[in-house]
N, C-alpha and C. Protein backbone atom coordinates (compact mmCIF):
# COMPACT_ATOMS: atom_id res chain seq x y z
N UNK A 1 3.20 -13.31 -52.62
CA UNK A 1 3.80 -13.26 -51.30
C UNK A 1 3.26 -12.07 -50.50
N UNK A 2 2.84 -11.32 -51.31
CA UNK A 2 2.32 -9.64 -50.20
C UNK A 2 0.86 -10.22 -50.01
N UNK A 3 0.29 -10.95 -50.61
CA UNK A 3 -1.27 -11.18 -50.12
C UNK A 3 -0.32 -11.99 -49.13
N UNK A 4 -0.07 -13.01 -48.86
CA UNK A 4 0.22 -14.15 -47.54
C UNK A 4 0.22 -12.95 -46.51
N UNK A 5 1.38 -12.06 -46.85
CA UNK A 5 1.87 -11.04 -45.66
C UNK A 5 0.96 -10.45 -45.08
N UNK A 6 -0.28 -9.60 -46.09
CA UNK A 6 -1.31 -8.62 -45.80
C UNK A 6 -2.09 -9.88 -44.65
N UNK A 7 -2.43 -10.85 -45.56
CA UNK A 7 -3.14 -11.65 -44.37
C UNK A 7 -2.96 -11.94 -43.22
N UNK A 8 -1.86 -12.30 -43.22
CA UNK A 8 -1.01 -13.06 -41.63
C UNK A 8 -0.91 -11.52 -40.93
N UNK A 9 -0.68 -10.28 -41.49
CA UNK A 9 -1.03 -8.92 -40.34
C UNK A 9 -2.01 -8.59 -40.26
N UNK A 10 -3.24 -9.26 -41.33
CA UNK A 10 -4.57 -9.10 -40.75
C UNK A 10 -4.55 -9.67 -39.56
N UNK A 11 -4.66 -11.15 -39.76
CA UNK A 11 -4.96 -12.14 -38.44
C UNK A 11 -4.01 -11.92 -37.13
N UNK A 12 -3.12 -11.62 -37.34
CA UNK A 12 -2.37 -11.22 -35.67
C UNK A 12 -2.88 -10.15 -35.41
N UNK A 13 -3.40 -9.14 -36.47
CA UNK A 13 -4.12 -8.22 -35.46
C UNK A 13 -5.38 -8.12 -34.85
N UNK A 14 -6.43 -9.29 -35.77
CA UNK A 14 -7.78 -9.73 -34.98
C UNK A 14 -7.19 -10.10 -34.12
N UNK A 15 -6.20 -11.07 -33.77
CA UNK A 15 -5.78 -12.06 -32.38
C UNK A 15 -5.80 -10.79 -31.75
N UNK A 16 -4.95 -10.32 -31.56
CA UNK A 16 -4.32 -9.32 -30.57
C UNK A 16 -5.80 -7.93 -30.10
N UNK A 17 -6.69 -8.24 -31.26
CA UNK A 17 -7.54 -7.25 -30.52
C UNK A 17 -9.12 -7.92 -29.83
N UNK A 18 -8.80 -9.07 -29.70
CA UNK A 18 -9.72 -10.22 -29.43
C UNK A 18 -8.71 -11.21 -28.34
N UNK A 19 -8.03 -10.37 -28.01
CA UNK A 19 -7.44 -11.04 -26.87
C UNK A 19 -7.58 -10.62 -25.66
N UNK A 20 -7.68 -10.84 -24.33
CA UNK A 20 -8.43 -10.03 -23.26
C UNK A 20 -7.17 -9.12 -22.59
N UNK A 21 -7.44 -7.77 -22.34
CA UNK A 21 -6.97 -7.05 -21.80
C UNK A 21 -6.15 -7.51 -20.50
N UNK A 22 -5.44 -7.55 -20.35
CA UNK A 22 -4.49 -7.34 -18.73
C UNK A 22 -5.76 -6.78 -17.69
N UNK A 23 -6.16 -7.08 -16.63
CA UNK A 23 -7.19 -6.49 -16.08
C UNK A 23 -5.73 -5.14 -14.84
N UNK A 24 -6.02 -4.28 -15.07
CA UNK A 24 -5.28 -2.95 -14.35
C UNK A 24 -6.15 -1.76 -14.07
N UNK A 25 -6.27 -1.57 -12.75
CA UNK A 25 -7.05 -0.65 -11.79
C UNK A 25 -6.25 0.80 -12.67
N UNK A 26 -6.95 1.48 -13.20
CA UNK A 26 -6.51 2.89 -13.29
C UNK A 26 -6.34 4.20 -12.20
N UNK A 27 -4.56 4.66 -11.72
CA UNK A 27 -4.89 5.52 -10.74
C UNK A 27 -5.23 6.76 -11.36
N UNK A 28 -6.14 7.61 -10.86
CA UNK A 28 -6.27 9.40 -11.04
C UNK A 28 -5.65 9.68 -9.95
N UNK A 29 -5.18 10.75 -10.19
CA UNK A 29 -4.57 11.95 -9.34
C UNK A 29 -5.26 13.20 -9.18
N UNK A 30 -5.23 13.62 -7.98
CA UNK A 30 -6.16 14.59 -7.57
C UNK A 30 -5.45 15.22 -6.76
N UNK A 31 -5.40 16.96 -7.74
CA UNK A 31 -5.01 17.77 -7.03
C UNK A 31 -5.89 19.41 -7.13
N UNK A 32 -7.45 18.81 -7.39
CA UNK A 32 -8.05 19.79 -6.51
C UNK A 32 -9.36 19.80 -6.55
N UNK A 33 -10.36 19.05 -7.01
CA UNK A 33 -11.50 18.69 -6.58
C UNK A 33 -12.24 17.88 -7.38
N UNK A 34 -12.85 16.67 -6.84
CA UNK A 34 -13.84 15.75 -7.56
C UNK A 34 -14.90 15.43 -6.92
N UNK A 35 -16.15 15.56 -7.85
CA UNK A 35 -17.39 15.39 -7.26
C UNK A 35 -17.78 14.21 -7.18
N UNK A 36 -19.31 13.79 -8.15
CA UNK A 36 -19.65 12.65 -8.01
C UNK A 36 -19.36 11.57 -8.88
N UNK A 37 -18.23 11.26 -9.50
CA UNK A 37 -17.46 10.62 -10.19
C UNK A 37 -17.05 9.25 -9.94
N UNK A 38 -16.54 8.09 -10.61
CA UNK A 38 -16.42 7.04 -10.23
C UNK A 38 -14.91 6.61 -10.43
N UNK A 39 -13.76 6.61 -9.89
CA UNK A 39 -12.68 6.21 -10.30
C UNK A 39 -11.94 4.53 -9.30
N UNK A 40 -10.99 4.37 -10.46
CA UNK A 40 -10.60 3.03 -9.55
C UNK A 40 -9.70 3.34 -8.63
N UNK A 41 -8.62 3.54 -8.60
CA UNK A 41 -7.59 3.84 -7.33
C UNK A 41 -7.12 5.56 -7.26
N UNK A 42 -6.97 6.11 -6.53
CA UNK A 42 -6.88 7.75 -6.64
C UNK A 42 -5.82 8.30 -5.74
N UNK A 43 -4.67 8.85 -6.13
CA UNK A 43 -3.59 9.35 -5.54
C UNK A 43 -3.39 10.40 -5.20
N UNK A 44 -3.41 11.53 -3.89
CA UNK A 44 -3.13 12.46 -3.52
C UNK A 44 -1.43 12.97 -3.47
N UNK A 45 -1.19 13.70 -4.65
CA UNK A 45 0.40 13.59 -4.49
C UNK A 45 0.81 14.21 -3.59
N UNK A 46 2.28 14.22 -3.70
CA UNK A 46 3.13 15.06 -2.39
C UNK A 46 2.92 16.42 -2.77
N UNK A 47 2.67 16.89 -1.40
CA UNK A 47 2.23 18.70 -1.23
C UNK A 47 0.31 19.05 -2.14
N UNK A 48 -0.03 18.23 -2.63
CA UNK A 48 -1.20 18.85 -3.00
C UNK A 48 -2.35 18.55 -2.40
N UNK A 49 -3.45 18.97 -2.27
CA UNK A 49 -5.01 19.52 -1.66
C UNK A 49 -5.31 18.65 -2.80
N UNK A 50 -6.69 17.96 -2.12
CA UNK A 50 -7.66 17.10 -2.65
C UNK A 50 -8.93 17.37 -2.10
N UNK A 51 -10.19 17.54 -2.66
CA UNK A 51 -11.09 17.73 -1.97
C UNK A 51 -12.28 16.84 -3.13
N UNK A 52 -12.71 15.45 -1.94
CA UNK A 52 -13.71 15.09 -2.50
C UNK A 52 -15.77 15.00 -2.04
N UNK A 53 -16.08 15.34 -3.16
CA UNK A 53 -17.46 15.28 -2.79
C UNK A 53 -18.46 14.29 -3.45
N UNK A 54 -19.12 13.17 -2.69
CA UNK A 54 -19.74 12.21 -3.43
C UNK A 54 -19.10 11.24 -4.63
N UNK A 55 -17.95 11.19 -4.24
CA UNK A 55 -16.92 10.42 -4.92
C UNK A 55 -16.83 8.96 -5.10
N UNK A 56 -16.81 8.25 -5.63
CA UNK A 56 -16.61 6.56 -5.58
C UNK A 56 -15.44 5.71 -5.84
N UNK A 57 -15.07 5.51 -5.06
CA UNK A 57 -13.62 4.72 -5.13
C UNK A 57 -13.55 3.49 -5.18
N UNK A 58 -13.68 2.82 -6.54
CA UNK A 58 -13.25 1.04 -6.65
C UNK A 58 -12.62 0.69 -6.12
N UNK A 59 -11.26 1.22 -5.66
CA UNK A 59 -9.97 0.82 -4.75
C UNK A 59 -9.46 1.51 -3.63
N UNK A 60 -8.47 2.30 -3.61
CA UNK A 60 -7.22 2.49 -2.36
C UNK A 60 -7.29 4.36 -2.70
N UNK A 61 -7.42 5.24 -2.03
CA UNK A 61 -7.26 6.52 -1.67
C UNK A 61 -5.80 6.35 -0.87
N UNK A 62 -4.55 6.99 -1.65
CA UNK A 62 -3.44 7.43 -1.05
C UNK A 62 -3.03 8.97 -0.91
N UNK A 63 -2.85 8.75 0.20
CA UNK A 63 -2.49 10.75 0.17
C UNK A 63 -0.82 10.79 0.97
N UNK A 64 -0.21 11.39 0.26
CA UNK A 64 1.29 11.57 0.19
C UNK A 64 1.74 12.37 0.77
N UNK A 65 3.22 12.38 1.20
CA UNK A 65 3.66 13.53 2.38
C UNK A 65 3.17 15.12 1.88
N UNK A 66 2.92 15.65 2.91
CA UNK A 66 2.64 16.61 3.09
C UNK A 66 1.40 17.19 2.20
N UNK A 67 0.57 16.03 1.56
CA UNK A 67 -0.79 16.00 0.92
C UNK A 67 -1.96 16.33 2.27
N UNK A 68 -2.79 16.79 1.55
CA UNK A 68 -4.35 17.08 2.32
C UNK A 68 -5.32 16.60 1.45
N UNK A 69 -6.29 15.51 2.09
CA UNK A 69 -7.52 15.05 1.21
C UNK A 69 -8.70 15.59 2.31
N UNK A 70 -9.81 16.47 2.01
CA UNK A 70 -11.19 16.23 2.60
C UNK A 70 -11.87 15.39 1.57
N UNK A 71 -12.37 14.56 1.83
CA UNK A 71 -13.59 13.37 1.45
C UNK A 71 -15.00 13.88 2.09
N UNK A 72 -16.08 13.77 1.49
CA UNK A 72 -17.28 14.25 2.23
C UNK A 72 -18.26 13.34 1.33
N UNK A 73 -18.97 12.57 1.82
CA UNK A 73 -19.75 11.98 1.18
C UNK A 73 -19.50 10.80 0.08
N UNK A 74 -18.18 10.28 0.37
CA UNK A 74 -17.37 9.45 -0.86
C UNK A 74 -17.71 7.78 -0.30
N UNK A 75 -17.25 6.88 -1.08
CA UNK A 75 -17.69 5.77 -1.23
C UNK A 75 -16.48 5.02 -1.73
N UNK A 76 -15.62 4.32 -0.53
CA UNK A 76 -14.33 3.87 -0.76
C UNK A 76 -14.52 2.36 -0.86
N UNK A 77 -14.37 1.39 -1.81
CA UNK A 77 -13.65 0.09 -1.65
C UNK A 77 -13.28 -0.45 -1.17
N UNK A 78 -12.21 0.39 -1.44
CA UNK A 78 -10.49 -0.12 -0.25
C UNK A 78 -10.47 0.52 0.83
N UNK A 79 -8.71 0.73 0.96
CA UNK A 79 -8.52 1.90 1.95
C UNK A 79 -8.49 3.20 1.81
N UNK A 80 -8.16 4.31 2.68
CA UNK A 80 -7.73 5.36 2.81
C UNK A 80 -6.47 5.67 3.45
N UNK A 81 -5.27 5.48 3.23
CA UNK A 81 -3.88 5.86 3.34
C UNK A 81 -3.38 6.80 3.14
N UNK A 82 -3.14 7.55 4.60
CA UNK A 82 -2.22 8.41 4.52
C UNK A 82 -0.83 8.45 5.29
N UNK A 83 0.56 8.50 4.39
CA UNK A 83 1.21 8.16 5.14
C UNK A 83 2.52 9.74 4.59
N UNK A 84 2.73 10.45 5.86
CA UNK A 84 2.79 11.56 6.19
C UNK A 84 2.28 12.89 5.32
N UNK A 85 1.45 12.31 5.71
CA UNK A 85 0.30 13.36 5.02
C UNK A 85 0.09 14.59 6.20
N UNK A 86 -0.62 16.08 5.60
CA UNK A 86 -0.27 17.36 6.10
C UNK A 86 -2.00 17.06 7.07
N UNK A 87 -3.11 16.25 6.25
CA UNK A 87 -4.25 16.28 7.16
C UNK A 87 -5.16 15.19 5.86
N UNK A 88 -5.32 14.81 6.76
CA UNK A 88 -7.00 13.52 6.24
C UNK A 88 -7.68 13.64 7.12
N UNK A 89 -9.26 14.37 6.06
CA UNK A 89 -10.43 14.37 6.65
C UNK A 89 -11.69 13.59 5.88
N UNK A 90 -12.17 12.65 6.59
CA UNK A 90 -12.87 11.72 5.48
C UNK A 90 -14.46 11.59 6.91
N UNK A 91 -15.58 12.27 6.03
CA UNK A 91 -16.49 12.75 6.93
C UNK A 91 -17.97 12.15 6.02
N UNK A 92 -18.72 11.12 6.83
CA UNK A 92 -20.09 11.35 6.22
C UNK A 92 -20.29 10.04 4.87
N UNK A 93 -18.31 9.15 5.20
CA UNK A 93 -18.65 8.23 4.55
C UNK A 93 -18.77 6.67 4.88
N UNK A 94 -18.36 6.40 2.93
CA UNK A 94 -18.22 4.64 3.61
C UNK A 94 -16.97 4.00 2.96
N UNK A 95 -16.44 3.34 4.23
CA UNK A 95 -14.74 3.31 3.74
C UNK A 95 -14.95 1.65 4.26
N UNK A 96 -14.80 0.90 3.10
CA UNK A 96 -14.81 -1.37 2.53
C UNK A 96 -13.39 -1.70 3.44
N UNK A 97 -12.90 -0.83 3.79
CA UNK A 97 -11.46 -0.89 4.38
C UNK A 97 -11.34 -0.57 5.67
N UNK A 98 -9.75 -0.17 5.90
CA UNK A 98 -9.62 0.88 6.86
C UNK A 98 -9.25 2.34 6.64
N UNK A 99 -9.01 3.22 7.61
CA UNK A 99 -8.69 4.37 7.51
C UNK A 99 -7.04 4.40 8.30
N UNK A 100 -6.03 4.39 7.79
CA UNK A 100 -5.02 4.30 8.54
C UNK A 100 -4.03 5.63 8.12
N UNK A 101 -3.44 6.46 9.00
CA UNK A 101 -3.01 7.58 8.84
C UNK A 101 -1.87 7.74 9.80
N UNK A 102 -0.24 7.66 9.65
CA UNK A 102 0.51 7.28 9.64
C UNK A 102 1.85 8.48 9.30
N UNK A 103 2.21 8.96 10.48
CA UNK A 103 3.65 9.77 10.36
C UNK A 103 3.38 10.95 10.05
N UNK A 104 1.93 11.49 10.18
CA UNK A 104 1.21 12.52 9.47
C UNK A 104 1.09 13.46 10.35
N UNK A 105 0.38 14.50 10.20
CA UNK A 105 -0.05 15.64 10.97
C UNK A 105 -1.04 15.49 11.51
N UNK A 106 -2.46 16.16 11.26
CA UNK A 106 -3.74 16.07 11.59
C UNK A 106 -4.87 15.07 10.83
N UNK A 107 -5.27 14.17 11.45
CA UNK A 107 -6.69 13.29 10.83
C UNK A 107 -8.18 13.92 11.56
N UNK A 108 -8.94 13.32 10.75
CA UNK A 108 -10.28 13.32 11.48
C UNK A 108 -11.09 11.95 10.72
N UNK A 109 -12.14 11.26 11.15
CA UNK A 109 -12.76 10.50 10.62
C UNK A 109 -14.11 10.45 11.37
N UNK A 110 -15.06 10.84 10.87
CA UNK A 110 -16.57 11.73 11.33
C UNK A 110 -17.93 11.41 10.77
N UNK A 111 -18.05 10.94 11.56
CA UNK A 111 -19.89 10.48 10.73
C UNK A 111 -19.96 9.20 9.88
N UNK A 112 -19.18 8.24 10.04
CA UNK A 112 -18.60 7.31 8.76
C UNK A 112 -18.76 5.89 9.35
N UNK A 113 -18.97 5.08 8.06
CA UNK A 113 -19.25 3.44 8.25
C UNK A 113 -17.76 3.12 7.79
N UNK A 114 -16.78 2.84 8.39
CA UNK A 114 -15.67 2.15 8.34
C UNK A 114 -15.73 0.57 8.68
N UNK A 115 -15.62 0.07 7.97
CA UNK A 115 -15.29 -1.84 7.76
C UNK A 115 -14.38 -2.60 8.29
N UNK A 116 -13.00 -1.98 8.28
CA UNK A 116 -12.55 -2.45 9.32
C UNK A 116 -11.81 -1.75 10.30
N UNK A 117 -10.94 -1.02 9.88
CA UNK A 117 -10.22 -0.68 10.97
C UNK A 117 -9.98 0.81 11.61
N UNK A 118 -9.75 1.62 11.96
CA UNK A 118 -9.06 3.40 12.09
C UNK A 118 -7.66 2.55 12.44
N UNK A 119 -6.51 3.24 12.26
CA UNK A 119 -5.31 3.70 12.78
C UNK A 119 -5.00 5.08 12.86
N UNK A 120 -4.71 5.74 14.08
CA UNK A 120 -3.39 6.76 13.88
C UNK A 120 -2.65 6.62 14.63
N UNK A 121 -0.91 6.54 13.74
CA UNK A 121 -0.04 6.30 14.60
C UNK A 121 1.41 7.12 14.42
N UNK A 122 1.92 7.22 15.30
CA UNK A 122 2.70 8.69 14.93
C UNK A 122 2.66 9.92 14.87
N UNK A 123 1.50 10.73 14.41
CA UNK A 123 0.94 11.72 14.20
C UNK A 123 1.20 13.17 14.94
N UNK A 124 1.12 14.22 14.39
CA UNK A 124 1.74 15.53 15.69
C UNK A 124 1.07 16.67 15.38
N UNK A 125 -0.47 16.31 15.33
CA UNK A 125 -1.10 17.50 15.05
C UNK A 125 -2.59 16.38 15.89
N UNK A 126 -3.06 17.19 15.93
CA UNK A 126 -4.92 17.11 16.25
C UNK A 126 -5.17 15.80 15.41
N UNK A 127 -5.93 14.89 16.38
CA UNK A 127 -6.78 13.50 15.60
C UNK A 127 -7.91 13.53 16.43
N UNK A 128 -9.11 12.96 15.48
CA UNK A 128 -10.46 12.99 15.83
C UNK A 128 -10.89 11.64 15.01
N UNK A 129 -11.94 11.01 16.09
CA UNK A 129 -12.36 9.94 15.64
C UNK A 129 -13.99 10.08 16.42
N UNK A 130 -15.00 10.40 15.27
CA UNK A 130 -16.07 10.72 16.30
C UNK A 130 -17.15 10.54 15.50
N UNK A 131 -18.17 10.03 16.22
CA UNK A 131 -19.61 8.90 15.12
C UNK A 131 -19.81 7.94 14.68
N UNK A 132 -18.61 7.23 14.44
CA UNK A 132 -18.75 6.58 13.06
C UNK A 132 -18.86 5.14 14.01
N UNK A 133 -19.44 4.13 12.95
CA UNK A 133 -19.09 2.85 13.19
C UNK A 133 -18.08 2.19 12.63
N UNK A 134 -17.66 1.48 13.32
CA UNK A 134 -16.28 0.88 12.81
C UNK A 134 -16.66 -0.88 12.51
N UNK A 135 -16.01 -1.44 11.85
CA UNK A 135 -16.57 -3.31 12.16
C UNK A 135 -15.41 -3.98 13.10
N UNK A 136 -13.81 -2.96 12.95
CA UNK A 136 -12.77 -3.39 13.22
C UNK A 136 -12.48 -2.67 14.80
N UNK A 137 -11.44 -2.38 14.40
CA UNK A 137 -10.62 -1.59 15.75
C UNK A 137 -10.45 -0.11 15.65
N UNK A 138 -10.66 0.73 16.77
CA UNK A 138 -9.80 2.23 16.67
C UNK A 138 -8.45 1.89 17.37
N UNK A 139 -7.69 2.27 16.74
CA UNK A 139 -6.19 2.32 17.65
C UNK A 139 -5.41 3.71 17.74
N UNK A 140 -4.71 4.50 18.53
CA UNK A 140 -3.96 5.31 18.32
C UNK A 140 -2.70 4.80 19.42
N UNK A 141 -1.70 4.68 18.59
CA UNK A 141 -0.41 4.87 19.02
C UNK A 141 0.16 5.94 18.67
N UNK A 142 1.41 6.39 19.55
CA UNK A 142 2.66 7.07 19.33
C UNK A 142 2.07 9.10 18.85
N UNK A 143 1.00 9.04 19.18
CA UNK A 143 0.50 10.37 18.33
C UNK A 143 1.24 11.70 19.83
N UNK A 144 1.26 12.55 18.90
CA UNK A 144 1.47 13.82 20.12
C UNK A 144 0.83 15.02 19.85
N UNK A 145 -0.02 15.31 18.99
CA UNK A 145 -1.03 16.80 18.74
C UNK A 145 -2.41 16.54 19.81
N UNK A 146 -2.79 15.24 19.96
CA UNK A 146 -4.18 15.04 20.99
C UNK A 146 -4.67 14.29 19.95
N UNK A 147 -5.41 13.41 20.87
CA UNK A 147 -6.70 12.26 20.06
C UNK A 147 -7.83 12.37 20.91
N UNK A 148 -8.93 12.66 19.72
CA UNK A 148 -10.03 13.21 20.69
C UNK A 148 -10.78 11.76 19.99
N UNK A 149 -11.34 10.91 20.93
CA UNK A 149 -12.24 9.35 20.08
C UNK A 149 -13.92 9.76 21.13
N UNK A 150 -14.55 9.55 20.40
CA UNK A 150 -15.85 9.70 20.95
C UNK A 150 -17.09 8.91 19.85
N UNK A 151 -18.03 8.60 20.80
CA UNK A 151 -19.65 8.54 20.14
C UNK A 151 -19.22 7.55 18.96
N UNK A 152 -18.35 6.14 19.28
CA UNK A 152 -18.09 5.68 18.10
C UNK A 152 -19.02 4.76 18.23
N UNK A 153 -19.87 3.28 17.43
CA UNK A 153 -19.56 1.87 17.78
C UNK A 153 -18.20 1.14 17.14
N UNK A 154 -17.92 0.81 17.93
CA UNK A 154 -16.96 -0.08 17.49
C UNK A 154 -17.17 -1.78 17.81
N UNK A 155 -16.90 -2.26 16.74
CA UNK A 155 -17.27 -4.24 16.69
C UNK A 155 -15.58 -5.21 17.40
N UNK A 156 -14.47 -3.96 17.45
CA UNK A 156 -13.37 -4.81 17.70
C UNK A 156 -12.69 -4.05 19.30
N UNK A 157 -11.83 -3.73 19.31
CA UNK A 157 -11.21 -3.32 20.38
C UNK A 157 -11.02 -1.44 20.22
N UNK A 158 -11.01 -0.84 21.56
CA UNK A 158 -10.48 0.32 21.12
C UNK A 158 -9.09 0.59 22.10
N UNK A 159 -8.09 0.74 21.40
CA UNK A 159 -6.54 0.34 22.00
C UNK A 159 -5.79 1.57 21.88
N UNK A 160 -5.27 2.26 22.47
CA UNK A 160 -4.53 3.23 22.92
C UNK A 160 -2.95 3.20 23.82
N UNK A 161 -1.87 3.70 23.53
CA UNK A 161 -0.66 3.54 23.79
C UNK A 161 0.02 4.57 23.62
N UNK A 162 0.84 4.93 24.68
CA UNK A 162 2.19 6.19 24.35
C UNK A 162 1.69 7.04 23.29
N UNK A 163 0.55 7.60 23.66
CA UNK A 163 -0.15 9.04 22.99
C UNK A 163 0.47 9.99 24.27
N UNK A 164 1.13 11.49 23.77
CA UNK A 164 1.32 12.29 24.47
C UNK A 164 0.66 13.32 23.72
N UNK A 165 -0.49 14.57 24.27
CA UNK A 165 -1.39 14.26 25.86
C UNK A 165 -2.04 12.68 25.49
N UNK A 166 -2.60 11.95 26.56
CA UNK A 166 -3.39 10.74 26.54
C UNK A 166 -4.89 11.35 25.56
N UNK A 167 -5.33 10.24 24.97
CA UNK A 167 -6.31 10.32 24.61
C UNK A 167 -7.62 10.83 25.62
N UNK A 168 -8.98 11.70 24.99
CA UNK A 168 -9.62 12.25 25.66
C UNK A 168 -10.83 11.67 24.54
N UNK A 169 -12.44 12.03 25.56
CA UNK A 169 -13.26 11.52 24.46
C UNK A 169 -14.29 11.11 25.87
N UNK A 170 -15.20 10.37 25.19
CA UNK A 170 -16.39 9.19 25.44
C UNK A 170 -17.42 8.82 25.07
N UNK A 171 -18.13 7.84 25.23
CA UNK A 171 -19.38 7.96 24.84
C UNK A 171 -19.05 6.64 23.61
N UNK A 172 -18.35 5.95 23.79
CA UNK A 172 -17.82 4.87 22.77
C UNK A 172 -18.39 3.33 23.16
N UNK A 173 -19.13 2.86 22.10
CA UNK A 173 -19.73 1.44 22.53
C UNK A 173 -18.60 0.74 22.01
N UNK A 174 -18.16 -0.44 22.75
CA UNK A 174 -16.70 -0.67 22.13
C UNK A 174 -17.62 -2.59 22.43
N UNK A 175 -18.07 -3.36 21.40
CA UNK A 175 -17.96 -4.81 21.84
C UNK A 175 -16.43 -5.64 21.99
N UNK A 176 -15.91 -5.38 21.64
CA UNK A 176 -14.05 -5.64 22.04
C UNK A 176 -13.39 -5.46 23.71
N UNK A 177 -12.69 -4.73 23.91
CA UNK A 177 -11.77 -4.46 25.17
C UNK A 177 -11.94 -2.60 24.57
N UNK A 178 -11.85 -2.12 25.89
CA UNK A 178 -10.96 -0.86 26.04
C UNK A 178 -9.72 -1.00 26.64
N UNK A 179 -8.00 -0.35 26.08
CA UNK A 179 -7.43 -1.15 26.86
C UNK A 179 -6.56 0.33 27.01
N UNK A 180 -5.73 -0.08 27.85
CA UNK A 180 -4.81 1.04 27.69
C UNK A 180 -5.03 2.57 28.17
N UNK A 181 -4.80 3.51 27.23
CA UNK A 181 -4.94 4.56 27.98
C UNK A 181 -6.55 4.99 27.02
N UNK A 182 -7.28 4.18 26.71
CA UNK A 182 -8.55 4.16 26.09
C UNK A 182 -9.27 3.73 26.78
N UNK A 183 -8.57 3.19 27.92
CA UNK A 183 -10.27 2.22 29.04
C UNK A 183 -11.26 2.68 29.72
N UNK A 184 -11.01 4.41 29.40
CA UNK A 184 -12.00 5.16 30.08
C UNK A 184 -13.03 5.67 29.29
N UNK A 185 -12.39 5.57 27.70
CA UNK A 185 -13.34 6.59 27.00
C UNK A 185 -14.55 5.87 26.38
């Protein structure tokens, strides 16, 4: 009877290790610098500094209240989410997503191939949107530190609303609409 046993926990354990993994994105957390590294999803927690350089992101960059990420040279998947975050600065890359930054303080997004979209909305510190190509839309709603948008292309609309000061900027190829308080820049 102990040989039957030994066997039958042999064979459930070939099964079980010849069975295919659950496929699950692994998050890292980053709280203070990664270079040229490759990770799948990467979390900026609440209150900590992130600083990436030549980074590669399979998935979603989240940065958490009162988090700070600089990105320089990184290579995003997904998105970049920040939602009341202290500052997101993502400069010099390429973001499969959008960049949306949300209830936060200060953004910037600079020199960068963005896929689809920018958002900032809410925001009460300094936003900058300047160089980059976009495939989607720039939008800023509801912000009150200043939105400075310039020297972008943009493939969708660039839309502006109840920003206090109004958005400032120019020099933006927009194939979409300028609408709003963006129709000048």
């Amino acid at each position: 009877m102990a040989k039957v046993s030994k066997a039958v926990g042999a064979v459930a354990l070939s099964v079980a290790l010849l069975a295919p993994a659950a496929a699950q994105a692994e998050e890292r957390v980053c709280t203070g610098a990664l270079g040229a590294v490759a990770v799948d999803n990467l979390r900026v927690p609440q209150n900590a500094s992130c600083t990436l350089t030549g980074t590669r992101v399979k998935g979603t960059i989240k940065v958490e209240r009162n988090a700070a990420l600089n990105a320089t040279q990184v290579r995003v998947i997904g998105n970049v989410q920040g939602e009341n975050a202290r500052n997101v600065v993502v400069r010099n890359s390429r973001v499969g997503g959008s960049v949306q930054v949300v209830q936060g303080r200060a953004a910037a997004v600079r020199d960068s191939v963005v896929s689809q979209d920018i958002l900032f909305d809410a925001n009460t510190a300094a936003l900058r949107a300047s160089g980059n190509t976009v495939g989607g839309n720039i939008q800023a709603f509801q912000n009150r530190g200043g939105v400075q948008i310039s020297a972008n292309r943009i493939d969708g609309n660039l839309q502006c609303k109840e920003n206090a000061p109004p958005p400032t900027g120019g020099g933006n190829v927009v194939q979409g609409n300028k609408e709003d308080q963006c129709s000048r820049l």
